[in-house]
PDB file of N, CA and C in Angstrom:
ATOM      1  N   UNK A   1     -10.631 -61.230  -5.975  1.00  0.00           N
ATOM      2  CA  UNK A   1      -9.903 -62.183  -6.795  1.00  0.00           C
ATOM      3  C   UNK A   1     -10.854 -63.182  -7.475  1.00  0.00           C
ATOM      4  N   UNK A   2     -11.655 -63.510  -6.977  1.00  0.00           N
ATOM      5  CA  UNK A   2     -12.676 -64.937  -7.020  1.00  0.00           C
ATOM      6  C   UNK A   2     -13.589 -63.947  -8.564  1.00  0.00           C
ATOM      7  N   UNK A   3     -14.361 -62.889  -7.893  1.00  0.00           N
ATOM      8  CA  UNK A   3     -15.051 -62.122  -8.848  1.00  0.00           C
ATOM      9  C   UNK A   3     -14.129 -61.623 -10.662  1.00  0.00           C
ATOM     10  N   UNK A   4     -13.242 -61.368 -10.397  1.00  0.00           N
ATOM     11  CA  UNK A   4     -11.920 -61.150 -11.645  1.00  0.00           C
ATOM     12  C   UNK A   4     -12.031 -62.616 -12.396  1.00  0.00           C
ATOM     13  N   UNK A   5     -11.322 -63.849 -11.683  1.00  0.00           N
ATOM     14  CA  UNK A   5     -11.350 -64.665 -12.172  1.00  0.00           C
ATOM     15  C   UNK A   5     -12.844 -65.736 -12.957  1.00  0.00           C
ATOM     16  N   UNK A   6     -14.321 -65.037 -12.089  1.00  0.00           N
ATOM     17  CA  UNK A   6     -15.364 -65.844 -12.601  1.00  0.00           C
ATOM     18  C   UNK A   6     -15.474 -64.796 -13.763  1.00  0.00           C
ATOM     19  N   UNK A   7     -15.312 -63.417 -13.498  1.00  0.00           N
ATOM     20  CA  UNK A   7     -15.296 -62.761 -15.042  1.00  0.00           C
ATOM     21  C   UNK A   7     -14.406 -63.208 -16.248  1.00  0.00           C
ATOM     22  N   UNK A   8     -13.388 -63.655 -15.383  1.00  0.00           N
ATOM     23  CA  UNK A   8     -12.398 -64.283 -17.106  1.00  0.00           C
ATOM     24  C   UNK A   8     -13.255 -65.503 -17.854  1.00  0.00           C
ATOM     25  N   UNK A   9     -13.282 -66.391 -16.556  1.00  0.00           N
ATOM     26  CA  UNK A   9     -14.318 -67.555 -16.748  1.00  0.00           C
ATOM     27  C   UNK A   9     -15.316 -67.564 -17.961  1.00  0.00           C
ATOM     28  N   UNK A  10     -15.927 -66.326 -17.552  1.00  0.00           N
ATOM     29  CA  UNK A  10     -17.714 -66.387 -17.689  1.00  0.00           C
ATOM     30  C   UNK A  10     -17.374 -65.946 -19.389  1.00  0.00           C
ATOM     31  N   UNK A  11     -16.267 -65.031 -19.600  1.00  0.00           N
ATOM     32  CA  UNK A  11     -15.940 -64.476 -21.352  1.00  0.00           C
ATOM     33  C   UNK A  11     -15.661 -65.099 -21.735  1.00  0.00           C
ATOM     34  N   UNK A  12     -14.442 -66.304 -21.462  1.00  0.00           N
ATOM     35  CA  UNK A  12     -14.083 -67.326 -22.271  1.00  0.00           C
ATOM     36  C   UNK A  12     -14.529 -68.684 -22.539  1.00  0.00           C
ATOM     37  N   UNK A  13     -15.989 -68.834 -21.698  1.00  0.00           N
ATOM     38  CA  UNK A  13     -16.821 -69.436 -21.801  1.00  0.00           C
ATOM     39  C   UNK A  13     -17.784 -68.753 -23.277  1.00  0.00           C
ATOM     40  N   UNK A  14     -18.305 -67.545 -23.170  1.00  0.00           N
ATOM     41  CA  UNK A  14     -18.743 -66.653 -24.257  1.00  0.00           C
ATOM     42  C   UNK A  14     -18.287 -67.342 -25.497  1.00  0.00           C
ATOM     43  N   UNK A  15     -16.576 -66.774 -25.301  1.00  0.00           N
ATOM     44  CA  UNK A  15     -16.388 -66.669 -26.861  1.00  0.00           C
ATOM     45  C   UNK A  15     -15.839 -68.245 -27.173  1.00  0.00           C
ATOM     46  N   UNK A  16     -15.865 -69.320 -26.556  1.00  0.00           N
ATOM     47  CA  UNK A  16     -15.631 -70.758 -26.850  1.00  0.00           C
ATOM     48  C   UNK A  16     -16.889 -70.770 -27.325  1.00  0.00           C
ATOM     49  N   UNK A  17     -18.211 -70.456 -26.945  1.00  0.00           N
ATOM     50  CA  UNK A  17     -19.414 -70.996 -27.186  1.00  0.00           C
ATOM     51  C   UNK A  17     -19.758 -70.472 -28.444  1.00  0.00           C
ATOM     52  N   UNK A  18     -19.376 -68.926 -28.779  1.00  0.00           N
ATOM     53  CA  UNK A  18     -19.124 -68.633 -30.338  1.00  0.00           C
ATOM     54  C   UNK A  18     -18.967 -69.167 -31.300  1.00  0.00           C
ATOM     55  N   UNK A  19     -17.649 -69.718 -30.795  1.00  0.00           N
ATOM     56  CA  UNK A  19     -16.477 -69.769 -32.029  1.00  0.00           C
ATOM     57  C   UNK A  19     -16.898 -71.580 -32.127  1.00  0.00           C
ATOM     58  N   UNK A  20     -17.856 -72.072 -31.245  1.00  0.00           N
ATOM     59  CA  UNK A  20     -18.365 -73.282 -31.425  1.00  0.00           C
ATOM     60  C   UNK A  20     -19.453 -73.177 -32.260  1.00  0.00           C
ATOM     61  N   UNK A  21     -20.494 -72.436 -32.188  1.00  0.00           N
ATOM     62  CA  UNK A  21     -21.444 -71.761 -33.109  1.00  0.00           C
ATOM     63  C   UNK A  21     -20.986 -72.070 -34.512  1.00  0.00           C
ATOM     64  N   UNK A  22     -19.990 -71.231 -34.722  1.00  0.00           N
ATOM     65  CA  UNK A  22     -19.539 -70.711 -36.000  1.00  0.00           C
ATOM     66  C   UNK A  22     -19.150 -71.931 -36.592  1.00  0.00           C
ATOM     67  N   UNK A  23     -18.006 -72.899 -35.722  1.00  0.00           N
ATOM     68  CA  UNK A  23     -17.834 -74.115 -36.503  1.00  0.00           C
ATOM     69  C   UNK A  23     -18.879 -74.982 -36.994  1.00  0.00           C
ATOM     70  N   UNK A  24     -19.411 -75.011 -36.055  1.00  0.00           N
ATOM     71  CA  UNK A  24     -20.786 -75.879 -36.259  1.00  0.00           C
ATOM     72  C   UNK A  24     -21.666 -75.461 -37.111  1.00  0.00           C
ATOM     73  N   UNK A  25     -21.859 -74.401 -37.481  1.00  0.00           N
ATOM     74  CA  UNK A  25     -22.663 -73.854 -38.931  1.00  0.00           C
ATOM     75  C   UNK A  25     -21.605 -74.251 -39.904  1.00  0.00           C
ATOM     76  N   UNK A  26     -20.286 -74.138 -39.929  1.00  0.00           N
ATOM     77  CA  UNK A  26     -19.257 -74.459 -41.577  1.00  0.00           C
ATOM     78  C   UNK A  26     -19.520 -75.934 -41.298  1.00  0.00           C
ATOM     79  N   UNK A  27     -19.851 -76.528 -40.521  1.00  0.00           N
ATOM     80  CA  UNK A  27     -19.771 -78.243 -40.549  1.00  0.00           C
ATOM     81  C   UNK A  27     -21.188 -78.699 -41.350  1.00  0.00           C
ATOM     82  N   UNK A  28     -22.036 -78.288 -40.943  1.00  0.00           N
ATOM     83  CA  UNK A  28     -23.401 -78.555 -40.851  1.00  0.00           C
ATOM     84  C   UNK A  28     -23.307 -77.967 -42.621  1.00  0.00           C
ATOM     85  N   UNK A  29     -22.932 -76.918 -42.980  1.00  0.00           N
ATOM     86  CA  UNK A  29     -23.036 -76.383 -44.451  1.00  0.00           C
ATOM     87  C   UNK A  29     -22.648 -77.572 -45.428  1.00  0.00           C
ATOM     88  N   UNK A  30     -21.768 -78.117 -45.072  1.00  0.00           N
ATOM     89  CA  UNK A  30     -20.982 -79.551 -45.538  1.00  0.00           C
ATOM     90  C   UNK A  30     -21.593 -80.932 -45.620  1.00  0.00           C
ATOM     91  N   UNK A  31     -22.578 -80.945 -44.475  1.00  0.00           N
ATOM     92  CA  UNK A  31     -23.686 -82.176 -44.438  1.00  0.00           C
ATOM     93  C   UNK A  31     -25.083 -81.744 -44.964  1.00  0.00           C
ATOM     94  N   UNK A  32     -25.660 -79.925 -45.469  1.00  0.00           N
ATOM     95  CA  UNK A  32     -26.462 -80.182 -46.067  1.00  0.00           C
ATOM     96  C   UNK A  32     -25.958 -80.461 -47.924  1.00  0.00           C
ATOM     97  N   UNK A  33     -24.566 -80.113 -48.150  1.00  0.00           N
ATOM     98  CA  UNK A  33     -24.813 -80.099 -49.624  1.00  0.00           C
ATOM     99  C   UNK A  33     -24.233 -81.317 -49.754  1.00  0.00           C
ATOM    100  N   UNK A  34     -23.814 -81.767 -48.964  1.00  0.00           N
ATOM    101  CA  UNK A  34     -24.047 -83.660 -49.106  1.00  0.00           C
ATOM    102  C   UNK A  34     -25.855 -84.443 -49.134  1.00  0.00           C
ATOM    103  N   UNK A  35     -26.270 -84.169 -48.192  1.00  0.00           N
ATOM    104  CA  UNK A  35     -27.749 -84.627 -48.224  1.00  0.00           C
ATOM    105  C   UNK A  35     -28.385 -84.157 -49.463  1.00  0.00           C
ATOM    106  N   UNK A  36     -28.065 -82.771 -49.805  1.00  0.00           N
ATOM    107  CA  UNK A  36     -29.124 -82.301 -50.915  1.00  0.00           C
ATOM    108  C   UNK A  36     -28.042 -82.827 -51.982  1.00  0.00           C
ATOM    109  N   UNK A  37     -26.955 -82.951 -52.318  1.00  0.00           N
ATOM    110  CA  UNK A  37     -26.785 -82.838 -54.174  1.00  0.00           C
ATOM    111  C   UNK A  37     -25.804 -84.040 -53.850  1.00  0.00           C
ATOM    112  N   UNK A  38     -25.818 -85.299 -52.665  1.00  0.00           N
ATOM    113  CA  UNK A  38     -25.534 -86.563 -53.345  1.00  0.00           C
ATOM    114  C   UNK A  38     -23.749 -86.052 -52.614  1.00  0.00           C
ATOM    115  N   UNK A  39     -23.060 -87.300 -53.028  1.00  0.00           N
ATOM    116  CA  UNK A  39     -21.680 -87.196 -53.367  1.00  0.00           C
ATOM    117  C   UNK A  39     -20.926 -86.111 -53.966  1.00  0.00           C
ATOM    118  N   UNK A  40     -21.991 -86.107 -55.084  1.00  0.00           N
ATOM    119  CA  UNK A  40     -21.273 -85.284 -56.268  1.00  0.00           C
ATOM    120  C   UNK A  40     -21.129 -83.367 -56.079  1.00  0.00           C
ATOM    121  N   UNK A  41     -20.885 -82.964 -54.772  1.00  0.00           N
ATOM    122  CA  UNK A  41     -20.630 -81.580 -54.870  1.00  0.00           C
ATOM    123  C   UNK A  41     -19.749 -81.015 -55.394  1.00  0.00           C
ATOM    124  N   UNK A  42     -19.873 -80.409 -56.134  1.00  0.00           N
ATOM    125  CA  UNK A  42     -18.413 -79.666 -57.229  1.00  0.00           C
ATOM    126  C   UNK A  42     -17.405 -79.274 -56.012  1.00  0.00           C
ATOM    127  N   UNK A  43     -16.290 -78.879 -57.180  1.00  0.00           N
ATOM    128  CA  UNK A  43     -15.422 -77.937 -56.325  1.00  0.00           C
ATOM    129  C   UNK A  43     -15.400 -76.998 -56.132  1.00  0.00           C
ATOM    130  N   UNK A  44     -16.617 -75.946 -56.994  1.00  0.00           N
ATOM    131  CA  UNK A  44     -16.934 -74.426 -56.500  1.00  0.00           C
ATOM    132  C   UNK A  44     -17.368 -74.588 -55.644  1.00  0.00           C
ATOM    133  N   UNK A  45     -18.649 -75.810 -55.150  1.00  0.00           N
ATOM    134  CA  UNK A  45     -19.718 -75.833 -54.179  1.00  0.00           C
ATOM    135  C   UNK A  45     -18.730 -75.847 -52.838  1.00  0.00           C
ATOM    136  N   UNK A  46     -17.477 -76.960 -53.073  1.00  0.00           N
ATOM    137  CA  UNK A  46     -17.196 -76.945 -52.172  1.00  0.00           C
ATOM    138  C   UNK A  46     -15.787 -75.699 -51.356  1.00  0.00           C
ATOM    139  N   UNK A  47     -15.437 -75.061 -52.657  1.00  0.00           N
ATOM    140  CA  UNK A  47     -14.608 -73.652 -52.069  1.00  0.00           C
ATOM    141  C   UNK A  47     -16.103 -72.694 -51.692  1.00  0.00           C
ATOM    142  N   UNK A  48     -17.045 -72.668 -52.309  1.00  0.00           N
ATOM    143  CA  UNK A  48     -18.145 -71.794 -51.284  1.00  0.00           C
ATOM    144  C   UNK A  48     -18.575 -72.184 -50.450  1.00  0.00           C
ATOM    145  N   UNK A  49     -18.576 -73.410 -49.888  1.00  0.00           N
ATOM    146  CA  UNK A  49     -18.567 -73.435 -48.792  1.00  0.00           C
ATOM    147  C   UNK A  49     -17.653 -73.214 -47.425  1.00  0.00           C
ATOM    148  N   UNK A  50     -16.251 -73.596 -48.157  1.00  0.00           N
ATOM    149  CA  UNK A  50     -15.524 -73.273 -46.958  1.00  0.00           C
ATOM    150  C   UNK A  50     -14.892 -71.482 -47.000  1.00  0.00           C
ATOM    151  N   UNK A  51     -15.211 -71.170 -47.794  1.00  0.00           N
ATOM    152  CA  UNK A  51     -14.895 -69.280 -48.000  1.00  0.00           C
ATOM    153  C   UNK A  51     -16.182 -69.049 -46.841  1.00  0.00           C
ATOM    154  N   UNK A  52     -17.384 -69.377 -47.186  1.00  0.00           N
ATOM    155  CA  UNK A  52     -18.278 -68.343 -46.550  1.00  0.00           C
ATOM    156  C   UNK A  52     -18.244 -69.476 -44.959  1.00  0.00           C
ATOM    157  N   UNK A  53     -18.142 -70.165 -45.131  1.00  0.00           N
ATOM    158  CA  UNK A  53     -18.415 -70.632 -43.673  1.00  0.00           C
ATOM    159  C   UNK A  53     -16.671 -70.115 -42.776  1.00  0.00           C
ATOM    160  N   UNK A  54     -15.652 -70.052 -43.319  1.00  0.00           N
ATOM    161  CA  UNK A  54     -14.627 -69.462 -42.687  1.00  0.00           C
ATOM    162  C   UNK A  54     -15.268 -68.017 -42.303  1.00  0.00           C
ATOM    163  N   UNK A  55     -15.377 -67.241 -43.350  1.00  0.00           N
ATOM    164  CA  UNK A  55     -16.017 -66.140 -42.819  1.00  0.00           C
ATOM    165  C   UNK A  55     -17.509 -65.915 -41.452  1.00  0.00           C
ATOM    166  N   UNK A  56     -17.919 -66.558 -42.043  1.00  0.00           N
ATOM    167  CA  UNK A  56     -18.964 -66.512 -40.746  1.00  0.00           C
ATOM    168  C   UNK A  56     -18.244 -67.620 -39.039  1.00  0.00           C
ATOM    169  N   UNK A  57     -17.017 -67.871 -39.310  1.00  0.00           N
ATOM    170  CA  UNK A  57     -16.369 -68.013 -38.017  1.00  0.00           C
ATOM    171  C   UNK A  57     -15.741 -67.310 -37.717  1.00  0.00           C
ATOM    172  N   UNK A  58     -15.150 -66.997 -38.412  1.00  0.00           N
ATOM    173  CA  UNK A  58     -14.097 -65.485 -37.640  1.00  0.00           C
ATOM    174  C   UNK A  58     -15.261 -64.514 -37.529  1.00  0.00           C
ATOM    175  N   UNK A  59     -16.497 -64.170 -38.402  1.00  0.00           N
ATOM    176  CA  UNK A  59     -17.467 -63.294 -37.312  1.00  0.00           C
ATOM    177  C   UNK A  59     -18.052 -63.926 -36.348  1.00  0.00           C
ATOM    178  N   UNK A  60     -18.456 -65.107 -35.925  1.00  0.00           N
ATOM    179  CA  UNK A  60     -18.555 -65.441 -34.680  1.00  0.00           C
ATOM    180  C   UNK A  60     -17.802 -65.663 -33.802  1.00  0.00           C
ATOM    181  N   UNK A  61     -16.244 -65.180 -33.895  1.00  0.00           N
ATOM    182  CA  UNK A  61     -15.625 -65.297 -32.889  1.00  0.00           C
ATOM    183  C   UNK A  61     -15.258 -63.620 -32.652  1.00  0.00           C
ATOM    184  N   UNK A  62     -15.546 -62.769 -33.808  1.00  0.00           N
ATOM    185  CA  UNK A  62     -15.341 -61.798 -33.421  1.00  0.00           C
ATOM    186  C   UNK A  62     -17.030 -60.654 -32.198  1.00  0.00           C
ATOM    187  N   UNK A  63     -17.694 -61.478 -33.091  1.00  0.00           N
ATOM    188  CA  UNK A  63     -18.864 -60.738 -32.106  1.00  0.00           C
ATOM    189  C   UNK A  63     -19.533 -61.564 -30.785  1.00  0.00           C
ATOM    190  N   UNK A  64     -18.880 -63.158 -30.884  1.00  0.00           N
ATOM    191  CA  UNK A  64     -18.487 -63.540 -29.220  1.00  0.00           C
ATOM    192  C   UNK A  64     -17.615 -62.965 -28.526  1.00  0.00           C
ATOM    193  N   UNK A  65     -16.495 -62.404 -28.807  1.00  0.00           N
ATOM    194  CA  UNK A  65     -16.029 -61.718 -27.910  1.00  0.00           C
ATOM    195  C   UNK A  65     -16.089 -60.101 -28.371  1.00  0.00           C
ATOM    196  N   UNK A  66     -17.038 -60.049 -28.497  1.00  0.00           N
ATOM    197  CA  UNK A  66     -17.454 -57.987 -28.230  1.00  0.00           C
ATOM    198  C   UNK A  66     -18.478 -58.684 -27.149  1.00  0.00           C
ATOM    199  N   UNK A  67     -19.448 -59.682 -27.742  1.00  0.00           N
ATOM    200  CA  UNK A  67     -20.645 -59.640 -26.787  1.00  0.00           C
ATOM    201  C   UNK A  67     -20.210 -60.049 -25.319  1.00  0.00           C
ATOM    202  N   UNK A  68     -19.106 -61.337 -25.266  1.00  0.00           N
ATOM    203  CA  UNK A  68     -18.230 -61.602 -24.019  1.00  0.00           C
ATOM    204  C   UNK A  68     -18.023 -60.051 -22.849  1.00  0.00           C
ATOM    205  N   UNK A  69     -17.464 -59.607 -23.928  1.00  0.00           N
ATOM    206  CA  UNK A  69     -16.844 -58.361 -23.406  1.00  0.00           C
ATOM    207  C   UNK A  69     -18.240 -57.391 -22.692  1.00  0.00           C
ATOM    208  N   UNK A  70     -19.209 -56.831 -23.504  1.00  0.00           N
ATOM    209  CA  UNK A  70     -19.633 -56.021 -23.198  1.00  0.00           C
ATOM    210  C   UNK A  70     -20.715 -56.657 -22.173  1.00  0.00           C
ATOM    211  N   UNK A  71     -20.900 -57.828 -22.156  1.00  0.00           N
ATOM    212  CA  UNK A  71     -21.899 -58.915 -20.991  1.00  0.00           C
ATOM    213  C   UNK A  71     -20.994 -58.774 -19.567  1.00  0.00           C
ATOM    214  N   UNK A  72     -19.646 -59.043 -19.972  1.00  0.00           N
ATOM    215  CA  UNK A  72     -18.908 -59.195 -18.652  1.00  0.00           C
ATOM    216  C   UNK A  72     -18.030 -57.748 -17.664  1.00  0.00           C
ATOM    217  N   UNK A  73     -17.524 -57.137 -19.022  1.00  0.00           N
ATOM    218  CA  UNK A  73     -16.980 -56.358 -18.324  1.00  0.00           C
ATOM    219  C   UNK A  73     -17.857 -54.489 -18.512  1.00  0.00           C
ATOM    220  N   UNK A  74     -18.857 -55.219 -19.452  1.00  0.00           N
ATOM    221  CA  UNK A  74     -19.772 -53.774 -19.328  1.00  0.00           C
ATOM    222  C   UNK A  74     -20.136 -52.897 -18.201  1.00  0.00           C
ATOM    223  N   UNK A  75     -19.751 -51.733 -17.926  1.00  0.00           N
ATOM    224  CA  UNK A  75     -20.362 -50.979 -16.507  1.00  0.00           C
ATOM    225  C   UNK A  75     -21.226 -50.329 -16.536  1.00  0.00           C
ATOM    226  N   UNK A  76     -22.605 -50.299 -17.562  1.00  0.00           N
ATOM    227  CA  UNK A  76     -23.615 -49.850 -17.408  1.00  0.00           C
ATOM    228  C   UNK A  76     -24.253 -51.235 -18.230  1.00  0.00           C
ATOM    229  N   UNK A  77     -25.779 -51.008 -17.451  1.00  0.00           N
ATOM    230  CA  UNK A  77     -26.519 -51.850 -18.258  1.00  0.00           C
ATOM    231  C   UNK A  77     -26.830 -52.011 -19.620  1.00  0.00           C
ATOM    232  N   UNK A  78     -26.710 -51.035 -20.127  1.00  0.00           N
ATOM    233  CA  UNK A  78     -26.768 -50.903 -21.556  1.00  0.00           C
ATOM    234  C   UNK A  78     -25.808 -51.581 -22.524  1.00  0.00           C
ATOM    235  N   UNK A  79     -25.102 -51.256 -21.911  1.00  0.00           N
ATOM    236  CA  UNK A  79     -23.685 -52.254 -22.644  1.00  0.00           C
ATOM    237  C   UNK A  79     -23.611 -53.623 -22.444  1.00  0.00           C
ATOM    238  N   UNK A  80     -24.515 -54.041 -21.735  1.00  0.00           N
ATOM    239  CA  UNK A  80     -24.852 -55.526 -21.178  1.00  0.00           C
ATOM    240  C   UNK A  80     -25.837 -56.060 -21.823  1.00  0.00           C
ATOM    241  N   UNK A  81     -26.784 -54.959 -21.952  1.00  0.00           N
ATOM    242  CA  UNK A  81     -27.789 -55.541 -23.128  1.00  0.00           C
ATOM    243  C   UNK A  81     -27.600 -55.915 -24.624  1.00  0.00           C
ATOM    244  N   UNK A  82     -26.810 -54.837 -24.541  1.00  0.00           N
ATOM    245  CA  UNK A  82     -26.015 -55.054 -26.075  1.00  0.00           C
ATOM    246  C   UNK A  82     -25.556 -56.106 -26.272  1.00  0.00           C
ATOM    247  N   UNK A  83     -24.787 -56.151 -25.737  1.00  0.00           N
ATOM    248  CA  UNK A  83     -23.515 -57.847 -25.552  1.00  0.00           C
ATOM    249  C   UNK A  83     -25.102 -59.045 -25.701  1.00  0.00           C
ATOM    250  N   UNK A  84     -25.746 -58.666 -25.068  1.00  0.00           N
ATOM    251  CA  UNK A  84     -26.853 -60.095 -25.238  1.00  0.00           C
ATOM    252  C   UNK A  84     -27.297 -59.724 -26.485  1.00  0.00           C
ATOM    253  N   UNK A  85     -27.688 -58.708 -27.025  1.00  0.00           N
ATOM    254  CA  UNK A  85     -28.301 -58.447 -28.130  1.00  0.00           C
ATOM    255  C   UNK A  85     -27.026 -59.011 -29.523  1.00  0.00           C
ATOM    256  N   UNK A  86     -26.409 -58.860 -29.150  1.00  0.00           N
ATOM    257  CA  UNK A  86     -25.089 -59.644 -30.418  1.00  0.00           C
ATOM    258  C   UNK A  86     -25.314 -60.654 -30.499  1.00  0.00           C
ATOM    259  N   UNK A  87     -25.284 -61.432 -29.258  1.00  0.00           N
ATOM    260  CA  UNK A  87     -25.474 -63.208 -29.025  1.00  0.00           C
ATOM    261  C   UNK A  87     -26.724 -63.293 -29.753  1.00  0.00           C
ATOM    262  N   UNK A  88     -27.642 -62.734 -29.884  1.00  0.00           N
ATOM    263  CA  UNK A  88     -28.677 -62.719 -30.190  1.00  0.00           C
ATOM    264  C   UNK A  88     -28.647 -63.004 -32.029  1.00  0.00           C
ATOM    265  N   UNK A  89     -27.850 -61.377 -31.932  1.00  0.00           N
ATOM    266  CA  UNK A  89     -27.663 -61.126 -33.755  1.00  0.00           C
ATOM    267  C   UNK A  89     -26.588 -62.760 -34.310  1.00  0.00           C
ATOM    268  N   UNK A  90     -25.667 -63.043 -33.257  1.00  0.00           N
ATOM    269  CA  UNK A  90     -25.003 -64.732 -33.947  1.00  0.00           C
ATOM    270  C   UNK A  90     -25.860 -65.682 -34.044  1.00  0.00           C
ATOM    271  N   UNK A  91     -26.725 -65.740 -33.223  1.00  0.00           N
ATOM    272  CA  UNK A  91     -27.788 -67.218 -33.739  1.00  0.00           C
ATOM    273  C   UNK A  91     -28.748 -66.799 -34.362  1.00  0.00           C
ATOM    274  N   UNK A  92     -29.211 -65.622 -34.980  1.00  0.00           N
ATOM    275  CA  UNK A  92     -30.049 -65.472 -36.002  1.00  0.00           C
ATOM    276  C   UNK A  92     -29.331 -65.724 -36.983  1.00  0.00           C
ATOM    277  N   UNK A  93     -28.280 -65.000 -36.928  1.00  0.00           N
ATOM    278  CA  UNK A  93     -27.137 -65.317 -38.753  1.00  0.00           C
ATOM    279  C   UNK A  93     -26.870 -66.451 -38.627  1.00  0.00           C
ATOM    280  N   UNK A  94     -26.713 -66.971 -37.794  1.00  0.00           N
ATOM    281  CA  UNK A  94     -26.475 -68.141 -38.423  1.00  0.00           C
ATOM    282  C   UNK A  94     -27.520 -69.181 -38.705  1.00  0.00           C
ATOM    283  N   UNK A  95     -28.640 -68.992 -37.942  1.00  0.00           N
ATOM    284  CA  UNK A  95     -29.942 -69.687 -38.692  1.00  0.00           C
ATOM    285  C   UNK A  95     -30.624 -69.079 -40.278  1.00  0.00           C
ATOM    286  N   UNK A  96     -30.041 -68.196 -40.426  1.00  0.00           N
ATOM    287  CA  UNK A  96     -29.999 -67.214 -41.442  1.00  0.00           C
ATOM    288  C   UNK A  96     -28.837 -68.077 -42.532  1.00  0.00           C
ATOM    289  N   UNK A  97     -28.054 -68.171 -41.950  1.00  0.00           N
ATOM    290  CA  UNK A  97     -26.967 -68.725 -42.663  1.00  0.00           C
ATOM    291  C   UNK A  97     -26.989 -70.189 -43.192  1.00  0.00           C
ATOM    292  N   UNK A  98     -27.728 -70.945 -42.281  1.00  0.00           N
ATOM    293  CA  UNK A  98     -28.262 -72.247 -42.603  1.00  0.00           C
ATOM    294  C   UNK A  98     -29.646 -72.360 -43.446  1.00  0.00           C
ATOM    295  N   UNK A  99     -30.410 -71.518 -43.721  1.00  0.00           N
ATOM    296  CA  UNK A  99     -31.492 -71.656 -44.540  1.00  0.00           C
ATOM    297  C   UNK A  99     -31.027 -71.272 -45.296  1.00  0.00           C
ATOM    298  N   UNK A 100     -30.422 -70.358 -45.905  1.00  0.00           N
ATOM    299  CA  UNK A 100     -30.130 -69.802 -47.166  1.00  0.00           C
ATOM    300  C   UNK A 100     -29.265 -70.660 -47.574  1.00  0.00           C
ATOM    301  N   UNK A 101     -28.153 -71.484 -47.304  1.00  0.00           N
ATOM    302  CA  UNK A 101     -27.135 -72.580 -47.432  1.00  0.00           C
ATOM    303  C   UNK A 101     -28.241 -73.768 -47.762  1.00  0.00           C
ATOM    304  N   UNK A 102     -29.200 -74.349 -47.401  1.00  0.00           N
ATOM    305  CA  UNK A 102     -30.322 -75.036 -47.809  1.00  0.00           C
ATOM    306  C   UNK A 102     -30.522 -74.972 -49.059  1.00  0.00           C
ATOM    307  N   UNK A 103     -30.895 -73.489 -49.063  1.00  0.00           N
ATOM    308  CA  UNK A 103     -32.077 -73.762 -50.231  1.00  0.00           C
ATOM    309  C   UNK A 103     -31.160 -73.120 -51.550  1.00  0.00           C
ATOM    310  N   UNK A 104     -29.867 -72.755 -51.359  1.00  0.00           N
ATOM    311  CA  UNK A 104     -28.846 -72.607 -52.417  1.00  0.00           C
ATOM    312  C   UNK A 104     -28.507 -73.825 -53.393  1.00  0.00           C
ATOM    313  N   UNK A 105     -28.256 -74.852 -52.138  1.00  0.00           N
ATOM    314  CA  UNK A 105     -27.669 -76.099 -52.655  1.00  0.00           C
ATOM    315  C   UNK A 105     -29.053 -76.951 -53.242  1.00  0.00           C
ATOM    316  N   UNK A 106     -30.181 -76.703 -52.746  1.00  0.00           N
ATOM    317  CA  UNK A 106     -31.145 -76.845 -53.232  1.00  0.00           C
ATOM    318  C   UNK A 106     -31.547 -76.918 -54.737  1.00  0.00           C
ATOM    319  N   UNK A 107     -31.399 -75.235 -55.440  1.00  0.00           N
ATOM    320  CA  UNK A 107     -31.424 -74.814 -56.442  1.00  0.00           C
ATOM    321  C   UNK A 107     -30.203 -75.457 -57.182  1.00  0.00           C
ATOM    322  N   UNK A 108     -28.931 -75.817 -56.848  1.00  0.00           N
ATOM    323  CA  UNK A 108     -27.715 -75.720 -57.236  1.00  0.00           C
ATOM    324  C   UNK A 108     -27.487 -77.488 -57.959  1.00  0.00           C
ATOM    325  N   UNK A 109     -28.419 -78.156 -57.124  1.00  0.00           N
ATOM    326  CA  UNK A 109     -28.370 -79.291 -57.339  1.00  0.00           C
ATOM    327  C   UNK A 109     -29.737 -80.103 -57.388  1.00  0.00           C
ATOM    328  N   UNK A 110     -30.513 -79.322 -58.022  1.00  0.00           N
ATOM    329  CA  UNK A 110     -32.186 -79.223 -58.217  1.00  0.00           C
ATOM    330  C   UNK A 110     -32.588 -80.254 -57.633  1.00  0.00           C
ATOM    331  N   UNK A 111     -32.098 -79.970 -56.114  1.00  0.00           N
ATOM    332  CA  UNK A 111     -32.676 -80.583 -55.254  1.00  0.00           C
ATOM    333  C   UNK A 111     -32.942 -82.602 -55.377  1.00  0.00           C
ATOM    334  N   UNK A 112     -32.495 -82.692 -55.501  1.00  0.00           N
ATOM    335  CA  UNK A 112     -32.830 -83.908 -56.595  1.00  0.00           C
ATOM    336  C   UNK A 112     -32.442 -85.214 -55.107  1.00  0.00           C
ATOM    337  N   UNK A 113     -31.000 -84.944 -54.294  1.00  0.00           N
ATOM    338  CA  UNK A 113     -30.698 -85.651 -53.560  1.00  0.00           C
ATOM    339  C   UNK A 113     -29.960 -86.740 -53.821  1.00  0.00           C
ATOM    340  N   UNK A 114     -29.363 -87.530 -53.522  1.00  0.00           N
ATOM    341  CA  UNK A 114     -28.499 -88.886 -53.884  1.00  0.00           C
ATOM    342  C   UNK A 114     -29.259 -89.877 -54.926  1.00  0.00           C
TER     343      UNK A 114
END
């Protein structure tokens, strides 16, 4: 019983920590094209931001819980590695996702700043 329940635990710990990821990159997208282009972010700047940062949360909540899954309830090691190897592939994209969000708004607002 104890083992079942630290497995529910231990996934929905996973995919909270995801789907925290994910917000926290659409938030952070929002405070760099404030820092870089001032007040003045358009309203494309700001529907591209919340299109692609929605999207990159629902994929971090979708590949927190594959990786949840295949970390916790995987029955070979391999499938365990995997599951870490996803967690892996979410904080690269999304450091991926934050440099390129940089240096967009960068170009977009020639960098110039407030």
């Amino acid at each position: 019983m104890l083992g079942t329940l630290a497995r529910v635990a231990t996934f929905i710990v996973v995919l909270a920590g995801s789907g925290a990821i994910g917000y926290w990159s659409w938030v952070r997208m929002h405070l760099v094209a404030v820092e870089v282009c001032g007040i003045g972010v358009g309203v494309s700047g700001r529907i591209g931001i919340n299109i692609v940062g929605l999207l990159w949360l629902g994929c971090s909540l979708i590949l927190g819980a594959a990786a949840g899954g295949d970390m916790v309830y995987g029955t070979t090691r391999g499938l365990r590695v995997f599951g870490v190897a996803m967690l892996v592939l979410l904080i690269g994209g999304t450091v991926a996702l934050q440099l390129w969000s940089a240096s967009y708004f960068g170009s977009y607002c020639g960098g110039t700043g407030r």
